[in-house]
C-alpha atoms as a PDB file:
ATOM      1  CA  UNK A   1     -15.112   5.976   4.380  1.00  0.00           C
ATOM      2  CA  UNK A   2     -17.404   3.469   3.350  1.00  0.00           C
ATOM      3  CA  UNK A   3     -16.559   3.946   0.034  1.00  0.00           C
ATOM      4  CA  UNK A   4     -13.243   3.129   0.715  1.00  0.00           C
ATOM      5  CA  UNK A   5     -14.205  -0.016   2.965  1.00  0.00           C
ATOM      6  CA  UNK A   6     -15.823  -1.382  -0.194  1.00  0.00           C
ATOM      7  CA  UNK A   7     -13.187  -0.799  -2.379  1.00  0.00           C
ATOM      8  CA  UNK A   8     -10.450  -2.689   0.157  1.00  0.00           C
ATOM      9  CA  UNK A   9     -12.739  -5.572   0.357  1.00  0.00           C
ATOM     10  CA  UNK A  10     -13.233  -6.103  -3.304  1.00  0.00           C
ATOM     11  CA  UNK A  11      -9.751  -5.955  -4.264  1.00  0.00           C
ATOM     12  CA  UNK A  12      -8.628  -7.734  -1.479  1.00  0.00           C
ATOM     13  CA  UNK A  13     -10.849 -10.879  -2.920  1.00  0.00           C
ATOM     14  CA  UNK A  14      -9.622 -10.043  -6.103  1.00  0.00           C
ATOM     15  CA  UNK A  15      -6.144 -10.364  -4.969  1.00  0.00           C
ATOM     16  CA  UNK A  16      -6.400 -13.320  -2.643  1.00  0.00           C
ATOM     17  CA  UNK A  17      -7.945 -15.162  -5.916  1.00  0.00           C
ATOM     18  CA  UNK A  18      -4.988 -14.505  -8.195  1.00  0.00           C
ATOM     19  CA  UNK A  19      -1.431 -15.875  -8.116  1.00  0.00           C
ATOM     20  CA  UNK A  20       1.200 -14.306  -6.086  1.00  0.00           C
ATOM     21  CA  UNK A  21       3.922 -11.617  -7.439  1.00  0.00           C
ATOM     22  CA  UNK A  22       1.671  -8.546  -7.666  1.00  0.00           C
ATOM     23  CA  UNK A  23       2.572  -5.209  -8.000  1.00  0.00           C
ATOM     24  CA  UNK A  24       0.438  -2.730  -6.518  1.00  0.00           C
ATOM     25  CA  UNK A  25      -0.361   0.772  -6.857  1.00  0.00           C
ATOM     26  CA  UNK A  26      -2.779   2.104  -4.185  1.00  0.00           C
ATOM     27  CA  UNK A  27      -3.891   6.063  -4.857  1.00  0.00           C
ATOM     28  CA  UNK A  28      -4.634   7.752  -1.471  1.00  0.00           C
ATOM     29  CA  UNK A  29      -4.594  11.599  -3.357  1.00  0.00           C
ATOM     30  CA  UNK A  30      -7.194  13.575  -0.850  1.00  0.00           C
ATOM     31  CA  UNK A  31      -8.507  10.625   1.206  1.00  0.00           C
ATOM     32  CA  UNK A  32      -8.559  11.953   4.371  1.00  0.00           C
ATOM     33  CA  UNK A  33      -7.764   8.337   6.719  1.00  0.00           C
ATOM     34  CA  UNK A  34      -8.939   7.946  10.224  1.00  0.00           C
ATOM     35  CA  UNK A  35      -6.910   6.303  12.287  1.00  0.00           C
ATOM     36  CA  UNK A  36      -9.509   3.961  11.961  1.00  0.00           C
ATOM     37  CA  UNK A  37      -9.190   3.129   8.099  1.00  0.00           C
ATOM     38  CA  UNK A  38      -5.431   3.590   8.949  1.00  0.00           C
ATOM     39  CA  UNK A  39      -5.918   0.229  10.553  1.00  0.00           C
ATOM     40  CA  UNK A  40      -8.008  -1.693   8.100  1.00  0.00           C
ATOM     41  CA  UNK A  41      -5.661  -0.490   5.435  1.00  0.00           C
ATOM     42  CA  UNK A  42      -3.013  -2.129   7.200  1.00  0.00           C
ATOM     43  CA  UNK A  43      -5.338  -5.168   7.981  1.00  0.00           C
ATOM     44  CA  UNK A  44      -5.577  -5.526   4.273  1.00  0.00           C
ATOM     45  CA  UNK A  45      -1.976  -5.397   3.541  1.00  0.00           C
ATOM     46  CA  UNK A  46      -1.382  -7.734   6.368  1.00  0.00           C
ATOM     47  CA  UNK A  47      -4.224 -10.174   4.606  1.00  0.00           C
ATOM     48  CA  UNK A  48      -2.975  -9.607   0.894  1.00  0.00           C
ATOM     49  CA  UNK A  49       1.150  -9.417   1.488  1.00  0.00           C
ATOM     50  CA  UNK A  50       1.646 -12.994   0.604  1.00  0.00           C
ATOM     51  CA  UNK A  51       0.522 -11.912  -3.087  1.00  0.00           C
ATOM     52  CA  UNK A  52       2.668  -8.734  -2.957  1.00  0.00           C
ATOM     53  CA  UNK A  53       5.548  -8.588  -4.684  1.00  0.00           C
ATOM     54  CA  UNK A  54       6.172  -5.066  -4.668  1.00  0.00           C
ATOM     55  CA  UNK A  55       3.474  -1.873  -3.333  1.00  0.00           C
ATOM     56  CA  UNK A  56       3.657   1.629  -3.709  1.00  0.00           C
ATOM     57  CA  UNK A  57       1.599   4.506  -1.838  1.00  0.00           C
ATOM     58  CA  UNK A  58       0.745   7.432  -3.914  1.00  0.00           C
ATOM     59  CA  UNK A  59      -0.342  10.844  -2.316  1.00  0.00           C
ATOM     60  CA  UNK A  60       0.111  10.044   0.858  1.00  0.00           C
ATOM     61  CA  UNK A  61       1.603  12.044   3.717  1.00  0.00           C
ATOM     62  CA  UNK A  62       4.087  10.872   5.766  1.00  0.00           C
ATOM     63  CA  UNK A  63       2.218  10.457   9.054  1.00  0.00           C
ATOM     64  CA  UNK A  64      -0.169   8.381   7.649  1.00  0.00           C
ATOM     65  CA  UNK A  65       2.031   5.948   5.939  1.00  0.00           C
ATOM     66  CA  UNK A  66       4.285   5.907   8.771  1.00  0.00           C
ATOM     67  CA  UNK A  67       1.044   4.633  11.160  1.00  0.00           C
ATOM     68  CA  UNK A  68       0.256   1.776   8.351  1.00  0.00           C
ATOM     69  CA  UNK A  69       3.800   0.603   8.189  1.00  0.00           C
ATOM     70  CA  UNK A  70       4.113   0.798  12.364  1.00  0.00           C
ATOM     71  CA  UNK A  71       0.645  -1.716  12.576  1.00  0.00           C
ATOM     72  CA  UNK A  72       2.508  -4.205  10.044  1.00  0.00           C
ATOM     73  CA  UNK A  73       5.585  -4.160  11.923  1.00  0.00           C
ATOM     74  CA  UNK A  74       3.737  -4.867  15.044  1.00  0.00           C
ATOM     75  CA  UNK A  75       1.567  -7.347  13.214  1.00  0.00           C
ATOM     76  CA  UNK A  76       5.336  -8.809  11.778  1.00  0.00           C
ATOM     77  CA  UNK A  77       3.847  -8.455   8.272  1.00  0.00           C
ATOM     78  CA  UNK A  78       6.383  -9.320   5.714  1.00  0.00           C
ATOM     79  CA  UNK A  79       5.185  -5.917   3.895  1.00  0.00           C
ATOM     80  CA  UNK A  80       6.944  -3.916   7.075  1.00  0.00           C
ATOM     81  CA  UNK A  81       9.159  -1.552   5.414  1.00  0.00           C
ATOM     82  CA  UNK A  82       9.094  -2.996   2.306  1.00  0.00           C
ATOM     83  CA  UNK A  83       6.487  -0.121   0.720  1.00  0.00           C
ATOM     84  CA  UNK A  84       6.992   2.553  -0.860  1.00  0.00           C
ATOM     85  CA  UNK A  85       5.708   6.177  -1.140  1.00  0.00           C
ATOM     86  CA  UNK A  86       5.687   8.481  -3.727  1.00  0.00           C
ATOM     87  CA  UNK A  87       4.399  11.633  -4.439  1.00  0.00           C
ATOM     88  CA  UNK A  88       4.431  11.301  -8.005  1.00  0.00           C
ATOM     89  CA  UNK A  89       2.210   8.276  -9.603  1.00  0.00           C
ATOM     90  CA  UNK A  90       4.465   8.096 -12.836  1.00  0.00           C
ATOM     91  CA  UNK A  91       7.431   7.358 -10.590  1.00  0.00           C
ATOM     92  CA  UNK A  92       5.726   5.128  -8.305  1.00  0.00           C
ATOM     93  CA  UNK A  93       4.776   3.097 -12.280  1.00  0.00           C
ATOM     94  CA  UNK A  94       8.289   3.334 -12.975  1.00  0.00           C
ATOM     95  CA  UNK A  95       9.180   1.818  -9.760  1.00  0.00           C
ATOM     96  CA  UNK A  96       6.896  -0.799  -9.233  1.00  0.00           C
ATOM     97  CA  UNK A  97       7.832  -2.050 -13.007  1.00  0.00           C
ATOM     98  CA  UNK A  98      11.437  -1.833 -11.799  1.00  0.00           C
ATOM     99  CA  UNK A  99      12.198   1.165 -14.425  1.00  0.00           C
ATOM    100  CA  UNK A 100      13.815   3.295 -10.838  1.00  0.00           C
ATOM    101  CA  UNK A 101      16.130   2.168  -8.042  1.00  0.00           C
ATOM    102  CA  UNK A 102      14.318   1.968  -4.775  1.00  0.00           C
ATOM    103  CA  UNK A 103      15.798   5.405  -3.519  1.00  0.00           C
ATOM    104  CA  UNK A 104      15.020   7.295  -6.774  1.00  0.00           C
ATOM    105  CA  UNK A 105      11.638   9.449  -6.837  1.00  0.00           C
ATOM    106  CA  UNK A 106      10.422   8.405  -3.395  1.00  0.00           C
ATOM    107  CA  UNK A 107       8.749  10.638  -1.174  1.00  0.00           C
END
């Protein structure tokens, strides 16, 4: 998981350097989360969602992402409910570059 800590806090300077109206493809394909990483995911998404425009969740499963978008509603993260997750990384490309309709492909 440390791996994964360093990753977060490199793109998170990378992203909090740029200007705003990102979209955003994070790959979670067999990362195993702790509830702990759950949270500083979230954190990060919390810390980078003023440069978001739109963010999609590859590989996930549905417990997981439901636990990251409960801490940013409870943080009142402007990112709460607005990601999306998908199974299938070409249709999360498609959708982020506004190719598919926010119900089409999702998970």
């Amino acid at each position: 998981m440390l791996e994964l800590s360093n990753i977060i806090e490199a793109e998170e300077k990378f992203i909090l350097s740029s200007i705003g109206g990102r979209r955003i493809w994070i790959d979670l394909y067999e990362t195993n989360l702790t509830d702990v990483m759950i949270l500083r995911l979230a954190r990060h998404l919390e810390n980078i969602s003023s440069k978001v425009a739109k963010l999609a969740l590859v590989g996930c499963d549905k417990k997981t992402f439901k636990k990251i978008n409960h801490h940013l509603m409870n943080s009142e993260c402007r990112l709460a409910g607005q990601i999306k997750l998908f199974e299938d990384p070409e249709i999360a490309k498609d959708w982020l570059v506004g190719k598919l309709h926010s119900r089409e492909g999702e998970r």
